[in-house]
C-alpha atoms as a PDB file:
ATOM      1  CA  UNK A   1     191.378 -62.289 -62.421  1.00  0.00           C
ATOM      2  CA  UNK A   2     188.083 -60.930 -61.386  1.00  0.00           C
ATOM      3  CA  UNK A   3     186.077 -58.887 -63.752  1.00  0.00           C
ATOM      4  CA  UNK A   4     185.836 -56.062 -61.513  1.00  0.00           C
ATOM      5  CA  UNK A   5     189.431 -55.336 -62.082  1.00  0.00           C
ATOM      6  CA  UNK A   6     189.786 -55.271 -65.659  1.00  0.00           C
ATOM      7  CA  UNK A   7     188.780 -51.662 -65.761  1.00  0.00           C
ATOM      8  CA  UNK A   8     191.022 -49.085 -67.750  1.00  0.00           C
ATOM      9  CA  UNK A   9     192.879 -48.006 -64.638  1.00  0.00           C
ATOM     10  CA  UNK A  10     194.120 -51.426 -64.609  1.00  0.00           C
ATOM     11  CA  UNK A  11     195.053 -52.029 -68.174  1.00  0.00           C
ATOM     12  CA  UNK A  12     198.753 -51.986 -70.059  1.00  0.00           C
ATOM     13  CA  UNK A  13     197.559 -49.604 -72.405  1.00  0.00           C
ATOM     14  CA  UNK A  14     196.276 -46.751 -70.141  1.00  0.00           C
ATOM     15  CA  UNK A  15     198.619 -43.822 -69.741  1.00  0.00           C
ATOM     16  CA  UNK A  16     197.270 -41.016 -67.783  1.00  0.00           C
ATOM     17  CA  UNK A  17     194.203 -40.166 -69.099  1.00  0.00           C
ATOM     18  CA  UNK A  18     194.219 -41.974 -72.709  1.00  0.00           C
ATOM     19  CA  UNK A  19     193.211 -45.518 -73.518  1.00  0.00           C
ATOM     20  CA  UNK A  20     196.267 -45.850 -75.841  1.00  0.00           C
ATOM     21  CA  UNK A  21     194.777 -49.655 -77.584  1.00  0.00           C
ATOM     22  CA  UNK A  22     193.924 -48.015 -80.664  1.00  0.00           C
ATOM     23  CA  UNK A  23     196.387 -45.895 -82.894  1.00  0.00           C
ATOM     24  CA  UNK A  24     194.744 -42.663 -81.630  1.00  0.00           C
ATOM     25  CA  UNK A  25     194.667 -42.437 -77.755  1.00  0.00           C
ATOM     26  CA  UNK A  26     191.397 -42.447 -76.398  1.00  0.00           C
ATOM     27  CA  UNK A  27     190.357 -40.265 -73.629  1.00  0.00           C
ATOM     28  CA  UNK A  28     188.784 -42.225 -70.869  1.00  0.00           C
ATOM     29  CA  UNK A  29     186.224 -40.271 -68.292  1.00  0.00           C
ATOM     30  CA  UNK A  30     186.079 -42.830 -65.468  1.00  0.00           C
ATOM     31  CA  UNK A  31     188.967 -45.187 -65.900  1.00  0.00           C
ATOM     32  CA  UNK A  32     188.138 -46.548 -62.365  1.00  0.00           C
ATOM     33  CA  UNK A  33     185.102 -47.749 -63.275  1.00  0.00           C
ATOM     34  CA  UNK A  34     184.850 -47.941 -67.532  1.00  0.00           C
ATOM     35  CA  UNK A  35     184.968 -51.759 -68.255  1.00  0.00           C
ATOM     36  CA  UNK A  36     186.977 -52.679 -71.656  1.00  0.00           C
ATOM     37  CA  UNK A  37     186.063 -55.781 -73.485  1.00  0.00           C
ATOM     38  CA  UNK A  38     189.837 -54.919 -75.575  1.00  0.00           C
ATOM     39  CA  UNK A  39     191.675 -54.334 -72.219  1.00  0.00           C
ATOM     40  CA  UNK A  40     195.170 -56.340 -71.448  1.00  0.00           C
ATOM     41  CA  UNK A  41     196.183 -56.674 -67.922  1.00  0.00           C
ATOM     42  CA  UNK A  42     199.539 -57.947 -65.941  1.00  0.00           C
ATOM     43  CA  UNK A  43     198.582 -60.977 -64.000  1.00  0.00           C
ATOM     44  CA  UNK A  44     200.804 -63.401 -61.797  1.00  0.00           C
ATOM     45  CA  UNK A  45     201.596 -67.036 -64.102  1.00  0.00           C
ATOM     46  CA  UNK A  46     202.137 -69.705 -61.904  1.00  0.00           C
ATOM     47  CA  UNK A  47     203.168 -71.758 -64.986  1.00  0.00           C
ATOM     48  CA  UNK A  48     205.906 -68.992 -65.597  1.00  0.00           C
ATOM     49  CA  UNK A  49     206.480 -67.566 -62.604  1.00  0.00           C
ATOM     50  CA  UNK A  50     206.634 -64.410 -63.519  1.00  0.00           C
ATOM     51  CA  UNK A  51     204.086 -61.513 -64.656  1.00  0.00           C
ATOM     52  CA  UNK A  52     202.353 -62.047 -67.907  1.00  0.00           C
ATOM     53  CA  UNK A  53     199.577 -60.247 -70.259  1.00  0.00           C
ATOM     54  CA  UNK A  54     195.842 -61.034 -69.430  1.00  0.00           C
ATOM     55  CA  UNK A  55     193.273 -60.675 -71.963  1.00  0.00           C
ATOM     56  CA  UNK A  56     189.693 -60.335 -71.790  1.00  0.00           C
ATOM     57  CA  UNK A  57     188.677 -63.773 -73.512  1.00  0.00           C
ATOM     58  CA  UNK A  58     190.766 -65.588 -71.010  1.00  0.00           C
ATOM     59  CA  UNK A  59     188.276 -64.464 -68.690  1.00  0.00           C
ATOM     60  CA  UNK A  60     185.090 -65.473 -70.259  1.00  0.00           C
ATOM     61  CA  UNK A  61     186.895 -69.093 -70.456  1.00  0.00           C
ATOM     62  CA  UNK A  62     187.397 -68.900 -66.570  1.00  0.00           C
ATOM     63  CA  UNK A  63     183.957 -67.934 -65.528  1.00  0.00           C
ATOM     64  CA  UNK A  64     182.465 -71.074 -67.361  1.00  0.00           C
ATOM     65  CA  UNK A  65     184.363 -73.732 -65.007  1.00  0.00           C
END
């Protein structure tokens, strides 16, 4: 997964206009572009074969190989 899609539009935990990670919801003013270090995101595991949660530490891991 690309950085550039883990933006709150993209994430599990955004419903409508709130960033719903933390026990209050959040409202989010550009959830197309607002980049979340606490995001989690449905990607495609080949290991599983099915969709699974993506989380932003997996993808600092990636970008150093």
């Amino acid at each position: 997964m690309n950085r550039s899609e883990m933006t709150c539009r993209m994430c599990i935990k955004f419903d409508g206009a709130q960033c719903r990670l933390f026990p209050q919801p959040l409202p989010v003013a550009d959830p197309d572009a607002h980049w979340c270090a606490k995001g989690q995101w449905q990607r495609w595991s080949d290991r599983y074969n099915e969709m699974e949660p993506y989380y932003w530490g997996e993808w600092d891991a990636e970008s150093r190989v």
